[in-house]
N, C-alpha and C. Protein backbone atom coordinates (compact mmCIF):
# COMPACT_ATOMS: atom_id res chain seq x y z
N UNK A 1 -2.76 -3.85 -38.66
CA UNK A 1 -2.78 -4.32 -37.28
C UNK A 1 -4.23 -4.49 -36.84
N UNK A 2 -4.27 -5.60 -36.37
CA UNK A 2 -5.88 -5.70 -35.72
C UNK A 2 -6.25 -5.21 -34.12
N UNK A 3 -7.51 -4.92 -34.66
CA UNK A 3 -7.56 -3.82 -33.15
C UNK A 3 -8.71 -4.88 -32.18
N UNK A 4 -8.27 -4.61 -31.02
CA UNK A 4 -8.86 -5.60 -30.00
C UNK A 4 -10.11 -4.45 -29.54
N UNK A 5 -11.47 -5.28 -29.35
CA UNK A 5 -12.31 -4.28 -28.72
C UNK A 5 -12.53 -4.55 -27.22
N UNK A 6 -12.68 -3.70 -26.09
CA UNK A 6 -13.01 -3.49 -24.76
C UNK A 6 -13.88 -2.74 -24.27
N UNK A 7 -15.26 -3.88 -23.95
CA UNK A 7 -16.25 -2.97 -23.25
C UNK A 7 -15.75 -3.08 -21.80
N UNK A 8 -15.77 -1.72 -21.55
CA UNK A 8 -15.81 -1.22 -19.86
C UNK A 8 -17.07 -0.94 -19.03
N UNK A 9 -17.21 -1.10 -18.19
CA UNK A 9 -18.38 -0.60 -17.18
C UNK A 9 -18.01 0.18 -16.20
N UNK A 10 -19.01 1.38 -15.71
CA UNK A 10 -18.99 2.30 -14.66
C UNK A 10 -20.10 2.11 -14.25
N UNK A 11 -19.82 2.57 -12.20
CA UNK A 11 -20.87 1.82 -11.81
C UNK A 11 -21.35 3.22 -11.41
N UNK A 12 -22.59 3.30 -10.89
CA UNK A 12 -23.47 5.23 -10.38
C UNK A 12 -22.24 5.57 -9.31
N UNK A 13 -21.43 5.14 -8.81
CA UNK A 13 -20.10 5.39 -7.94
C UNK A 13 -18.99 6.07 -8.32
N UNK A 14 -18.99 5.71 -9.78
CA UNK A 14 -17.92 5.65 -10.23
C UNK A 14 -17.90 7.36 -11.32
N UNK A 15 -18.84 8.36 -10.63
CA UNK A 15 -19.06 9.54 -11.16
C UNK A 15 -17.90 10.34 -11.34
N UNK A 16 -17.00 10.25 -10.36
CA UNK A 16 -15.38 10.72 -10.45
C UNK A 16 -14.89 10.34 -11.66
N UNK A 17 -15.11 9.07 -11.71
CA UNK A 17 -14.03 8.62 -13.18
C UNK A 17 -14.35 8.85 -14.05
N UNK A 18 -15.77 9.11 -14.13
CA UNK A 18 -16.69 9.66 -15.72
C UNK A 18 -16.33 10.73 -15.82
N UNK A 19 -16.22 11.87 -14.93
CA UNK A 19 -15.65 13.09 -15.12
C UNK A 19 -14.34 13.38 -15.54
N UNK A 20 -13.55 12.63 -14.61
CA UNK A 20 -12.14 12.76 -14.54
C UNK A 20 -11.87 12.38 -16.75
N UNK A 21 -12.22 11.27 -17.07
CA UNK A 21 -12.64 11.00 -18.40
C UNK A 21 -13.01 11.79 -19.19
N UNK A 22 -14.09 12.86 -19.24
CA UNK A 22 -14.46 13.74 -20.16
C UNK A 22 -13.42 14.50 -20.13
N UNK A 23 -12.78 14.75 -19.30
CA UNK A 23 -11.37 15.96 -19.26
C UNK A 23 -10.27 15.42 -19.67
N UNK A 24 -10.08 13.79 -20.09
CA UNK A 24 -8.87 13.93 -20.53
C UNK A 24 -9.39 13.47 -22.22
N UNK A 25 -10.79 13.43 -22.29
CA UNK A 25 -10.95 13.50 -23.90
C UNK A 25 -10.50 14.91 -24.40
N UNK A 26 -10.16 15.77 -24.19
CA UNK A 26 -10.31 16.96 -24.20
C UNK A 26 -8.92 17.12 -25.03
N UNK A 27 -7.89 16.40 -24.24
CA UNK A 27 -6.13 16.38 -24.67
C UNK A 27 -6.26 15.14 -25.74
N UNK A 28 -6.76 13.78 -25.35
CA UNK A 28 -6.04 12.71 -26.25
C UNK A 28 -7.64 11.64 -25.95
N UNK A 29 -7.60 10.55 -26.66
CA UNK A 29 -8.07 9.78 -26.53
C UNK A 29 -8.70 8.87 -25.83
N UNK A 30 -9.43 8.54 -25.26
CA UNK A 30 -9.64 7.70 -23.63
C UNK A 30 -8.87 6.28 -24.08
N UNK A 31 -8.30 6.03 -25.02
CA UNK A 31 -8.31 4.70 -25.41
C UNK A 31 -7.08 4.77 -25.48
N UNK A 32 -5.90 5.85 -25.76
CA UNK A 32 -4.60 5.86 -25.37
C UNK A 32 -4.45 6.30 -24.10
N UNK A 33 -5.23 6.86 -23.48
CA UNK A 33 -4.62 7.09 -22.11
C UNK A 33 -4.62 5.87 -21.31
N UNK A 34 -5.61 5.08 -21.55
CA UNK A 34 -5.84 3.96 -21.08
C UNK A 34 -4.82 3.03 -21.36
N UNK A 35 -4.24 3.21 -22.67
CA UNK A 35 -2.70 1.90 -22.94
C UNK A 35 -1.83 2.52 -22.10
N UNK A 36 -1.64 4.30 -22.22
CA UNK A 36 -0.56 4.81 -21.20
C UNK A 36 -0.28 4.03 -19.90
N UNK A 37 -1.78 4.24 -19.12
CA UNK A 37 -1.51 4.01 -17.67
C UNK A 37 -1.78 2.16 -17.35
N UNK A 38 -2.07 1.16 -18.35
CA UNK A 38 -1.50 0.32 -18.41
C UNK A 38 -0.07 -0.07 -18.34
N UNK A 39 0.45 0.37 -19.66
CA UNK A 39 1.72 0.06 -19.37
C UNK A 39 2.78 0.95 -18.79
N UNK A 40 2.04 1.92 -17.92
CA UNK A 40 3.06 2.64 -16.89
C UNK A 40 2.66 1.26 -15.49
N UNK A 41 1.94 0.92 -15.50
CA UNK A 41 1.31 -0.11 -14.61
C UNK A 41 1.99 -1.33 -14.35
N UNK A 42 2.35 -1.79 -15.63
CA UNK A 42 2.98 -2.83 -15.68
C UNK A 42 4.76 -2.84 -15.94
N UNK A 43 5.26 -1.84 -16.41
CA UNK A 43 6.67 -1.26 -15.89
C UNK A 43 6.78 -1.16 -14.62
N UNK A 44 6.26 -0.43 -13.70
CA UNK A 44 6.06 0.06 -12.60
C UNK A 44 5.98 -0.63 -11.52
N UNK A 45 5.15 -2.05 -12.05
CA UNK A 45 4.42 -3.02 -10.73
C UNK A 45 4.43 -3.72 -11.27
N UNK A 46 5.53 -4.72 -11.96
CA UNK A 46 5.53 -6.16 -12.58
C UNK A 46 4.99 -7.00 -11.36
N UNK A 47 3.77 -8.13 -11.63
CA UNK A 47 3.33 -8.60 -10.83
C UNK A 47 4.39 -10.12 -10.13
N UNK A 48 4.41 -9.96 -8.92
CA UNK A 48 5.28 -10.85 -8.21
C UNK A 48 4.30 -12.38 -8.21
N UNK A 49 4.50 -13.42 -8.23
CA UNK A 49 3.85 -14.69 -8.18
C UNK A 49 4.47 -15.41 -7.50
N UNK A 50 6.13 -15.13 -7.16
CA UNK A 50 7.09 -15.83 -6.50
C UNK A 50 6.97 -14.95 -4.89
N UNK A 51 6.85 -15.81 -3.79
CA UNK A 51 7.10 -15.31 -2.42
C UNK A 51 8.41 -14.67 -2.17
N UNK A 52 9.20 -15.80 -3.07
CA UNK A 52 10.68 -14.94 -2.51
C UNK A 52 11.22 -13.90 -3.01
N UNK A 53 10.46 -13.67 -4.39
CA UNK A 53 10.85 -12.12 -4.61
C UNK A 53 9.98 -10.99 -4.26
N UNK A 54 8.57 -11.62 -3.57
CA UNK A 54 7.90 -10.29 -3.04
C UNK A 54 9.03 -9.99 -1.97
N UNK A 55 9.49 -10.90 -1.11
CA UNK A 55 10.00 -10.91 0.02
C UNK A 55 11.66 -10.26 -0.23
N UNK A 56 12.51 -10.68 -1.27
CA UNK A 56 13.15 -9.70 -1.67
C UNK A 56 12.78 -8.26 -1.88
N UNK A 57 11.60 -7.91 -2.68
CA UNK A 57 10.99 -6.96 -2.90
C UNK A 57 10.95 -5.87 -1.35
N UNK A 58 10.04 -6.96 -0.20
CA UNK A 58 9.86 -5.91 0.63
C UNK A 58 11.29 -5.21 1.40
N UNK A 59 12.12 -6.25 1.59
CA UNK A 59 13.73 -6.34 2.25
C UNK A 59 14.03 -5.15 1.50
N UNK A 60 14.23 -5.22 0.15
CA UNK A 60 14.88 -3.84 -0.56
C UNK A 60 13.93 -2.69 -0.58
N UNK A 61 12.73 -2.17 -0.06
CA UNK A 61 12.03 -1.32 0.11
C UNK A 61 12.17 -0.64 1.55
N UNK A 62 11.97 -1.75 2.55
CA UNK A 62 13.02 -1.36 4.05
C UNK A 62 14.55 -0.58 4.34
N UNK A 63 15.45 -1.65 3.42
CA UNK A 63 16.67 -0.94 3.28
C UNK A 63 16.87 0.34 2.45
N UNK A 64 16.19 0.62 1.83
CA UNK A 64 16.22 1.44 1.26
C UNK A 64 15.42 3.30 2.07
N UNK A 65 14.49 2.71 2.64
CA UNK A 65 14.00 3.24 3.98
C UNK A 65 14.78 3.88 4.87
N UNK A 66 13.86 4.67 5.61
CA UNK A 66 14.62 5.29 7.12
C UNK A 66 14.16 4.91 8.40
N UNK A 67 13.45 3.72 7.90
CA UNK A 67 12.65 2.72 8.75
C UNK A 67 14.20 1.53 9.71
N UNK A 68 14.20 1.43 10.73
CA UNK A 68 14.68 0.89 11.41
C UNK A 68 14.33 -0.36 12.52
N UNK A 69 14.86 -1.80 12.33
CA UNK A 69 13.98 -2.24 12.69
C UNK A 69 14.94 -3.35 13.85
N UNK A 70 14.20 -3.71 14.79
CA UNK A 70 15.15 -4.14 15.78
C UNK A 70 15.83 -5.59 15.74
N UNK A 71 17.16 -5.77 15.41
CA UNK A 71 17.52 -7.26 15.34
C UNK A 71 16.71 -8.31 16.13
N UNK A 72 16.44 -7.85 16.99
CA UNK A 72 15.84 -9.27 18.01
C UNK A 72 14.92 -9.00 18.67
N UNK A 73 14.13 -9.28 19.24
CA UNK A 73 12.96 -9.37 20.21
C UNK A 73 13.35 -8.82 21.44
N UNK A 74 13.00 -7.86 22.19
CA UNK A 74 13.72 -7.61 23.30
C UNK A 74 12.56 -7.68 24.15
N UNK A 75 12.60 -8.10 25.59
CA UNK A 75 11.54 -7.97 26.62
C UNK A 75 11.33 -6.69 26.84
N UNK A 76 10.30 -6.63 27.23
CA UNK A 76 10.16 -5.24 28.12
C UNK A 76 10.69 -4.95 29.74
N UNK A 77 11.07 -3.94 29.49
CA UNK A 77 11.68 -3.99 31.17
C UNK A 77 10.59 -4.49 32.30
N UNK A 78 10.93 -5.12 33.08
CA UNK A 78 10.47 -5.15 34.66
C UNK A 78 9.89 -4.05 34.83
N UNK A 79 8.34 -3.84 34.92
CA UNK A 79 8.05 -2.45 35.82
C UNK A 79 8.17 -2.62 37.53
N UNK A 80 8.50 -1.68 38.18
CA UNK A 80 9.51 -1.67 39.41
C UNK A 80 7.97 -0.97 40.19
N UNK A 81 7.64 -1.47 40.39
CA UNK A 81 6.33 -0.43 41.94
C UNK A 81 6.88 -0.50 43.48
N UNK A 82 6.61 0.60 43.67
CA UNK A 82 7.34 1.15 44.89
C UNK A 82 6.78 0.71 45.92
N UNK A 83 7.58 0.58 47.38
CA UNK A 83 6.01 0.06 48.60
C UNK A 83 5.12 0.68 48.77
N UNK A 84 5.15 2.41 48.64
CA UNK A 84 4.22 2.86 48.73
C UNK A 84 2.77 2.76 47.94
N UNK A 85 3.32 2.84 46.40
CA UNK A 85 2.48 2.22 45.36
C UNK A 85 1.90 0.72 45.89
N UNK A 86 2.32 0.07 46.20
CA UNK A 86 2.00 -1.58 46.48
C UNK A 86 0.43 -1.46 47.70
N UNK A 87 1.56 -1.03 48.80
CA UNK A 87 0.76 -0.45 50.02
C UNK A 87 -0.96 0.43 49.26
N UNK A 88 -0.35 1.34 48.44
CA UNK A 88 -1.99 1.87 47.90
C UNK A 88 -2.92 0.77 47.15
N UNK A 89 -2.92 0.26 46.55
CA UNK A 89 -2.73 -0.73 45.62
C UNK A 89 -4.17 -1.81 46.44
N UNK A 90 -3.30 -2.50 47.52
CA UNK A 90 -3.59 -3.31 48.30
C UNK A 90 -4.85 -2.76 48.95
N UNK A 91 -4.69 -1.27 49.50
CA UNK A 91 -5.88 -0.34 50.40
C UNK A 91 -6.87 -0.60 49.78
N UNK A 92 -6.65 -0.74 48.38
CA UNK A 92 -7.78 -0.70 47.18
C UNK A 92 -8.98 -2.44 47.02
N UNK A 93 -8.15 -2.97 47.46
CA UNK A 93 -8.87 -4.36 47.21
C UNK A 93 -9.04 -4.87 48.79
């Protein structure tokens, strides 16, 4: 089997991930963990290109939810001010 090579870059930012890295050389490989969380990546989050299945996508993430969302547009009520309120109101200007 032929093996593909990949240079990576880290930037002076990116000190977390250099670390986080030396610790998992420790268990396995940086170069299998790296196929791991690829293809947990791409199981996981097949990339959408079609609108209507992001849009399926989000519909079944809602329903699936405890998110509730209102059939229609509703106005807001009339706020009601009293004469007295009005009367202050008016003193003011």
């Amino acid at each position: 089997m032929n093996r593909e090579r990949i240079t990576i870059s880290f930037l002076a930012e990116d000190a977390d991930i250099l670390k986080h890295l030396q610790k998992i050389k420790t268990e396995r490989t940086i170069s299998s963990y790296i196929r791991h969380l690829i293809r947990q990546d791409m199981n996981d989050n097949p990339p959408i290109n079609n609108l209507d299945q992001l849009a399926d996508k989000i519909a079944s993430k809602i329903a699936n939810s405890n998110l509730s969302l209102p059939s229609k547009q509703e106005k807001p009520s009339e706020m009601s001010v009293s004469l007295e309120d009005k009367s202050l109101i008016n003193q003011l200007f």
